[in-house]
N, C-alpha and C. Protein backbone atom coordinates (compact mmCIF):
# COMPACT_ATOMS: atom_id res chain seq x y z
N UNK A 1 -23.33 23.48 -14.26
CA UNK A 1 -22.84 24.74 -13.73
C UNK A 1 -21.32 24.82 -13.85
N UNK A 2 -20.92 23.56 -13.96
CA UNK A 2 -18.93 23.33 -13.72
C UNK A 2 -18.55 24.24 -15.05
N UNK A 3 -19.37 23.66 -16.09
CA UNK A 3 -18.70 23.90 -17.61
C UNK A 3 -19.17 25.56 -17.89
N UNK A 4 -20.15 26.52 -17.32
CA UNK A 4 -20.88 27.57 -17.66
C UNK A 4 -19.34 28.49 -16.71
N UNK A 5 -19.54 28.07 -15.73
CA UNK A 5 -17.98 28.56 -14.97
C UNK A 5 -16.50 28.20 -15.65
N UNK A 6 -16.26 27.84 -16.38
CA UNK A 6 -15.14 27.38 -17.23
C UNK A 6 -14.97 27.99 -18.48
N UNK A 7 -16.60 28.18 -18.64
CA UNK A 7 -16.23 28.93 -19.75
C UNK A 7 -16.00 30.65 -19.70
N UNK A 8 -16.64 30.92 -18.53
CA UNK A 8 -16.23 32.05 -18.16
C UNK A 8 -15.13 32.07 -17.63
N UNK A 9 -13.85 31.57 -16.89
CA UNK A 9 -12.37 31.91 -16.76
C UNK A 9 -12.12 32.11 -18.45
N UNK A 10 -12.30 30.96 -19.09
CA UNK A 10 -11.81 30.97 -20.65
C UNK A 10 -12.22 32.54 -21.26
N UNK A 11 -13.16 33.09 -20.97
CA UNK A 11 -13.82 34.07 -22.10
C UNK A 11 -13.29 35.11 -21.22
N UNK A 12 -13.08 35.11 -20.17
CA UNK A 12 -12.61 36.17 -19.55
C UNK A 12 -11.13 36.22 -19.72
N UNK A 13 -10.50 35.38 -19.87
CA UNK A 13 -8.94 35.61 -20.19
C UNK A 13 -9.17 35.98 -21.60
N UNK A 14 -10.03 35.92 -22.28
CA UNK A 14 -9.91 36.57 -23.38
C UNK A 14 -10.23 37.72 -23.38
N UNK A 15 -10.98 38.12 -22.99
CA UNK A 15 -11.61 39.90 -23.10
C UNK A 15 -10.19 40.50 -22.55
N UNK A 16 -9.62 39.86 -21.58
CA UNK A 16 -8.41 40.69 -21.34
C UNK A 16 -7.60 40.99 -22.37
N UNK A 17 -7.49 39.63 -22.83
CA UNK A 17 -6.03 39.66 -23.89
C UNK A 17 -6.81 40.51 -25.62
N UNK A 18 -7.84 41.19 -25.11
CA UNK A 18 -8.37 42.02 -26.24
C UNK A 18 -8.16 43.21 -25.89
N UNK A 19 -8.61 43.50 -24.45
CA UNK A 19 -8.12 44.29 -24.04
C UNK A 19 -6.65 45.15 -24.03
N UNK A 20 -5.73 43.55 -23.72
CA UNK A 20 -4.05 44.24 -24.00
C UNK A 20 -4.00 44.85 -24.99
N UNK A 21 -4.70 44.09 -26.16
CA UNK A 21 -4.18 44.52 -27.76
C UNK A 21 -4.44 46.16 -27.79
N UNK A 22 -5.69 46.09 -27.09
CA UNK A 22 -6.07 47.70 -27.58
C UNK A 22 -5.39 48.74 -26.86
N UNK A 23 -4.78 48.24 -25.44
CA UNK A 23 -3.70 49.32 -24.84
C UNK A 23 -2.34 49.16 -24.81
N UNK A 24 -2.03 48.02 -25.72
CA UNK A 24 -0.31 47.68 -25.71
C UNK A 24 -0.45 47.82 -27.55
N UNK A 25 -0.46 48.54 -27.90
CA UNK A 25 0.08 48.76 -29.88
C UNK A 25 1.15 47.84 -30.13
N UNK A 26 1.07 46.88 -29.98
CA UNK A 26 2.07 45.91 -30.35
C UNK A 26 1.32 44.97 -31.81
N UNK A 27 2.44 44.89 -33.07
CA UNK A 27 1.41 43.94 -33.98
C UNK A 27 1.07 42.27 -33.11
N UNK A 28 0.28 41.90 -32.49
CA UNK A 28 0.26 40.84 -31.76
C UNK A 28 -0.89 41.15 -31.78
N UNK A 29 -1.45 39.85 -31.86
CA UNK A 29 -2.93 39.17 -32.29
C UNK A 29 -3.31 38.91 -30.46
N UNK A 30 -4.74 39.51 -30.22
CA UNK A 30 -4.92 39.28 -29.31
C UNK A 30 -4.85 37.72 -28.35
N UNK A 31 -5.28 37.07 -29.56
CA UNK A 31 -5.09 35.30 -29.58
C UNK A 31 -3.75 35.01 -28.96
N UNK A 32 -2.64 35.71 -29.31
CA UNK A 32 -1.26 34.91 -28.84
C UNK A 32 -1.37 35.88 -27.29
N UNK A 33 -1.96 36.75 -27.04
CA UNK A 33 -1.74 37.74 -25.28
C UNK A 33 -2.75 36.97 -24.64
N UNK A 34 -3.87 36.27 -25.34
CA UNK A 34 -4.95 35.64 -24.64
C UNK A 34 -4.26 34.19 -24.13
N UNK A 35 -3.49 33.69 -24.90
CA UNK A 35 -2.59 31.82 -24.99
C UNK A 35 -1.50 32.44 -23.96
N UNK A 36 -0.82 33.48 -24.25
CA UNK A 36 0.27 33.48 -23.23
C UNK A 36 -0.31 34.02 -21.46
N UNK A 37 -1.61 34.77 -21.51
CA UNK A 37 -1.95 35.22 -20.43
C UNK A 37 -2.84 33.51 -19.69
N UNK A 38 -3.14 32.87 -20.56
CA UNK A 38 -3.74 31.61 -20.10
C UNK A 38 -2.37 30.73 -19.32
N UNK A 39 -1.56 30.87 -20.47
CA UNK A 39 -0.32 29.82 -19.96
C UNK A 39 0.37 30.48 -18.58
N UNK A 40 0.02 31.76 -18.17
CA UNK A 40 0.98 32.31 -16.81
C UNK A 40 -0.42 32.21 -15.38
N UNK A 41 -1.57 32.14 -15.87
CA UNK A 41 -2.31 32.17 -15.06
C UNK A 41 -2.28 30.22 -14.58
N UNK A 42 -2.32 29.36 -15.16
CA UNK A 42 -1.82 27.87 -15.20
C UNK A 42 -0.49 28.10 -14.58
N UNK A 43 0.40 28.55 -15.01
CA UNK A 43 1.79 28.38 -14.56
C UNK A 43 1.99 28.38 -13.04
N UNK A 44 1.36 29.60 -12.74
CA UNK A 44 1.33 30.68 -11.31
C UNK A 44 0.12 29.46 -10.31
N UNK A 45 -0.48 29.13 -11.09
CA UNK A 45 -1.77 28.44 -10.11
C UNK A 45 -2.73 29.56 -9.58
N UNK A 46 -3.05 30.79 -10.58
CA UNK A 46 -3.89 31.14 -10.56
C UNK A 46 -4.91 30.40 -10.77
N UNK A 47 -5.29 30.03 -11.82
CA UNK A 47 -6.09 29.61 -12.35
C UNK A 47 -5.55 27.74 -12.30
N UNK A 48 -6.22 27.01 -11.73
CA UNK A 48 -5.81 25.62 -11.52
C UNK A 48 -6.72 24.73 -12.94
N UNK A 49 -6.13 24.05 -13.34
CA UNK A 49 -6.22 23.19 -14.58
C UNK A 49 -7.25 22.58 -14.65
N UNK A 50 -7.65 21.92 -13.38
CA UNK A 50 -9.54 21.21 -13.30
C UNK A 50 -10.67 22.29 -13.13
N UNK A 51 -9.97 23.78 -13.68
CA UNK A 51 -10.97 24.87 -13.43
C UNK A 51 -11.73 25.23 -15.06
N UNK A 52 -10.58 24.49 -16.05
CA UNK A 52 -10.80 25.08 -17.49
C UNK A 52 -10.79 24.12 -18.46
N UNK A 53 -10.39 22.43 -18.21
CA UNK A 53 -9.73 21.08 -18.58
C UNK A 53 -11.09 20.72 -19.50
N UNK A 54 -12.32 20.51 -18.94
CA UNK A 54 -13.22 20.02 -19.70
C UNK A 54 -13.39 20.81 -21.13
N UNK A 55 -14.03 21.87 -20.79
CA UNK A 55 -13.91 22.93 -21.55
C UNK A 55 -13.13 23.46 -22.77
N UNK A 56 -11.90 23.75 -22.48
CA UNK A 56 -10.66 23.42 -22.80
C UNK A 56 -10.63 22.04 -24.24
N UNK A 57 -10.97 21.26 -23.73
CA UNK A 57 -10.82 20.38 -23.93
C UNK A 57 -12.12 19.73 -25.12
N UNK A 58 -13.50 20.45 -24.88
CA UNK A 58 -14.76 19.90 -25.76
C UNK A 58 -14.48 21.46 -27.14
N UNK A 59 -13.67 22.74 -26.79
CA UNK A 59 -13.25 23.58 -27.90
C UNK A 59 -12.32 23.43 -28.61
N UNK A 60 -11.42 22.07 -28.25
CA UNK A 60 -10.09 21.88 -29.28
C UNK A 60 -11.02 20.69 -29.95
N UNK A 61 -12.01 19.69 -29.46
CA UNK A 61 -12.69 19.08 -30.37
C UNK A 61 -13.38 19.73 -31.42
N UNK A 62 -14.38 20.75 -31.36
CA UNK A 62 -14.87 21.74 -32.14
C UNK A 62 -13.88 22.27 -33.37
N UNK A 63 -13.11 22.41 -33.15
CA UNK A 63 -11.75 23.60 -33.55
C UNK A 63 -11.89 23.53 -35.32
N UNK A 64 -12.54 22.15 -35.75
CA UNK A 64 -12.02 22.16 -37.19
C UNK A 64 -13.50 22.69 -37.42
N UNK A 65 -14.57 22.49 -37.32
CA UNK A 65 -15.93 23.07 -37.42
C UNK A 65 -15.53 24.93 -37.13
N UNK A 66 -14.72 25.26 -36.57
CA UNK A 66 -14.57 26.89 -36.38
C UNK A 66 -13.97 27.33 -37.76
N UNK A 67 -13.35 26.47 -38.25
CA UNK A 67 -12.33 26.46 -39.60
C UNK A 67 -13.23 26.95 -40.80
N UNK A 68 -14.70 26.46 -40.90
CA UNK A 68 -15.72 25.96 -42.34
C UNK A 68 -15.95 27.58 -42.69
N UNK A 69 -16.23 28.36 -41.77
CA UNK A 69 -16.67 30.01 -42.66
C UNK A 69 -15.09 30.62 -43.01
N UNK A 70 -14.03 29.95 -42.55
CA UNK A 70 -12.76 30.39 -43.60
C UNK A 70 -12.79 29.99 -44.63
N UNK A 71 -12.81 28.48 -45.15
CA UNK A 71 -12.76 27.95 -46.02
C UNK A 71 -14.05 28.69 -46.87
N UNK A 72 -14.95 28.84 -46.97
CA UNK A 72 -16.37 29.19 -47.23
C UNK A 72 -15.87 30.57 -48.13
N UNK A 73 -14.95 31.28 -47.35
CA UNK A 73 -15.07 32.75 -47.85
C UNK A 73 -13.81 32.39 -48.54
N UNK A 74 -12.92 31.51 -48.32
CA UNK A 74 -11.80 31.47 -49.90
C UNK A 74 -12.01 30.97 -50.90
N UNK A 75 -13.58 30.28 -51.00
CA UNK A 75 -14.13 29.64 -52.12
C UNK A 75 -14.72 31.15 -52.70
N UNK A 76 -15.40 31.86 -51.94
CA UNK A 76 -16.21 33.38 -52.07
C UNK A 76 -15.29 34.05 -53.17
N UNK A 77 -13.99 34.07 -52.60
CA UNK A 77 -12.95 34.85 -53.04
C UNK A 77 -11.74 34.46 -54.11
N UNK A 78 -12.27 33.24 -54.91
CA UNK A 78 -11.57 32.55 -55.84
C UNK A 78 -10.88 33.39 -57.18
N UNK A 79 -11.65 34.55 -56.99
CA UNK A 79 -11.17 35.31 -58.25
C UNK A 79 -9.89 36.12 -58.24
N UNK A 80 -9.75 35.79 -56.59
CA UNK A 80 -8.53 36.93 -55.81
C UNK A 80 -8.00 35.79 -56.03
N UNK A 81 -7.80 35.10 -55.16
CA UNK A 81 -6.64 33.52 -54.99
C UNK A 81 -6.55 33.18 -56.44
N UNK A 82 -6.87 33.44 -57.72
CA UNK A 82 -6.13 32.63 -58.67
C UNK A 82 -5.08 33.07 -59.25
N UNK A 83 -4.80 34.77 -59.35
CA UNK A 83 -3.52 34.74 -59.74
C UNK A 83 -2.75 34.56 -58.93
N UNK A 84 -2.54 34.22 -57.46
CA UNK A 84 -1.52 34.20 -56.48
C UNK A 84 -1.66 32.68 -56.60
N UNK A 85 -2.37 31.60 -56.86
CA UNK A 85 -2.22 30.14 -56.98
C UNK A 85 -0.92 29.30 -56.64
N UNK A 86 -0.13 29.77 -57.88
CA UNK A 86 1.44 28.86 -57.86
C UNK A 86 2.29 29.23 -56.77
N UNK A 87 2.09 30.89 -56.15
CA UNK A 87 2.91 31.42 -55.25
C UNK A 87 2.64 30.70 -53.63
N UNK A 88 1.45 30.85 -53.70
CA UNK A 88 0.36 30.08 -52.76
C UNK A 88 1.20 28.51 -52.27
N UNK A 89 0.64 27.87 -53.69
CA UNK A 89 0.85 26.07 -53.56
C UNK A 89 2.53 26.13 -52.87
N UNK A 90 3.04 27.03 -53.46
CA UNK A 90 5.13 26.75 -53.10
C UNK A 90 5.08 26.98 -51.42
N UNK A 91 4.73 28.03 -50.95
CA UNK A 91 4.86 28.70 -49.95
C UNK A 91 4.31 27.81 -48.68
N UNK A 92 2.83 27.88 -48.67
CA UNK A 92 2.13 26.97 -48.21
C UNK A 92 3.18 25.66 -47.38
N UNK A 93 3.44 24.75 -48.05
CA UNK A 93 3.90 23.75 -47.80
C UNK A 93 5.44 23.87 -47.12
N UNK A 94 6.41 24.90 -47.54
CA UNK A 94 7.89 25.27 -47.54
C UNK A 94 7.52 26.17 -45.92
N UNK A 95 6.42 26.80 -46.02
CA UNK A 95 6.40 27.50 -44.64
C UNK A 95 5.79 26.47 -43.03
N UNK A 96 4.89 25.22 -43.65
CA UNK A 96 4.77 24.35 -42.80
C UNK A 96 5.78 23.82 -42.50
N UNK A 97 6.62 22.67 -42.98
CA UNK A 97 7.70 22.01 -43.24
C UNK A 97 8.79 22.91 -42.13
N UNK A 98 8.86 24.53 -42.45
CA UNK A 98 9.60 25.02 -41.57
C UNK A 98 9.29 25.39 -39.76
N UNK A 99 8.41 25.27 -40.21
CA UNK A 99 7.50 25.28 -38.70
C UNK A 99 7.29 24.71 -38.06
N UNK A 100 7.31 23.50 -38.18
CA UNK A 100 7.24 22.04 -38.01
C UNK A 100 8.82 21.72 -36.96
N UNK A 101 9.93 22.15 -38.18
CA UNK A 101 11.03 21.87 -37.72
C UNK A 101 11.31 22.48 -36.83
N UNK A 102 10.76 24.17 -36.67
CA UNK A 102 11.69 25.07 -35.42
C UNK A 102 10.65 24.48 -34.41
N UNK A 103 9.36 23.88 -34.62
CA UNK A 103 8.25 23.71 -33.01
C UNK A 103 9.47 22.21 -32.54
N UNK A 104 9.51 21.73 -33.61
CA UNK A 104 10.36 20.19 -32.92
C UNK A 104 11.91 20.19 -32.48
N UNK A 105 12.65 21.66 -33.18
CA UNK A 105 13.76 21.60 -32.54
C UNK A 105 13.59 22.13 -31.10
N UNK A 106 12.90 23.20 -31.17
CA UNK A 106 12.10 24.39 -29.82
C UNK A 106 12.32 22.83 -28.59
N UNK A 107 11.02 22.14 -29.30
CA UNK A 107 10.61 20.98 -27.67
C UNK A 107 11.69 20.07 -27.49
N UNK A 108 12.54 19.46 -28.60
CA UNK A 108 13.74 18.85 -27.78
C UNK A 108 14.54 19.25 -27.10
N UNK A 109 15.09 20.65 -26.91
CA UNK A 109 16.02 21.65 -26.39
C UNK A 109 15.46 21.86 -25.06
N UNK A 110 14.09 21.93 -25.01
CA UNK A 110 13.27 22.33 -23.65
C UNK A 110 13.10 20.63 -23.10
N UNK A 111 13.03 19.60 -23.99
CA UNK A 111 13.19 18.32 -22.74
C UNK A 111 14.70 17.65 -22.54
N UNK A 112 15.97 18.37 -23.20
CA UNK A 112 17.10 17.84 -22.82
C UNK A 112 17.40 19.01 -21.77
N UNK A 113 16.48 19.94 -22.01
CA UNK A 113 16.79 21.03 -20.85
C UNK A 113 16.35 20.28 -19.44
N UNK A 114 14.94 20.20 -19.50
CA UNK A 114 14.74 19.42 -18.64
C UNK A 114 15.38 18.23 -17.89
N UNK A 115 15.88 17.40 -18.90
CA UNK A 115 16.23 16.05 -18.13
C UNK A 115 17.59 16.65 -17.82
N UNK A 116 18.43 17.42 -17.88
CA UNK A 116 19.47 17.55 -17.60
C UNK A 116 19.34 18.59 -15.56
N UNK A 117 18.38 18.96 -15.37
CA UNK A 117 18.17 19.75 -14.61
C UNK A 117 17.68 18.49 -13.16
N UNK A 118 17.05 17.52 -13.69
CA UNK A 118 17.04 15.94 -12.86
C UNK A 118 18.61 15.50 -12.66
């Protein structure tokens, strides 16, 4: 019964953050109003962490199995992806690499923030 209740806070912070999308016209993926409305309901102690943790926690195991009908349909769609190929392979990698760097400069700034506030 713990995990059937968990998954309903989870699915219900989502219907909301589908909800925002459709009354806030903002280009924003309901996914990032659903992650940020999760992270203020945690923050606030609305929603307390042993309410969503298991759960939470057995869908980030899953996560690469959610991945297989993407992959599936860019194999589908090989005839599109081959002239964009070389543009693809450059980008790909140059846009991780950068992402990488602003998530790792982002969290050191927020824990020298931190330790400086001790």
């Amino acid at each position: 019964m713990k995990y059937i209740w968990q998954m309903t806070v989870i699915l219900s912070v989502t219907c909301v953050a589908e909800l925002l999308k459709y009354f806030i016209p903002l280009p924003i993926p309901a996914s990032i109003y659903g992650l940020v409305l999760m992270f203020l309901l945690l923050v606030t102690g609305i929603v307390k962490l042993p309410q969503v943790k298991e759960t939470a926690e057995f869908l980030i195991e899953i996560m690469t199995i959610m991945f297989i009908p993407a992959t599936v349909g860019l194999m589908e769609n090989w005839d599109v992806l081959q002239p964009i190929l070389l543009p693809l392979i450059v980008i790909i990698p140059v846009t991780t690499v950068l992402v990488m760097g602003v998530t790792g400069r982002t969290a050191q700034r927020i824990l020298r923030r931190g330790e400086k506030e001790k």
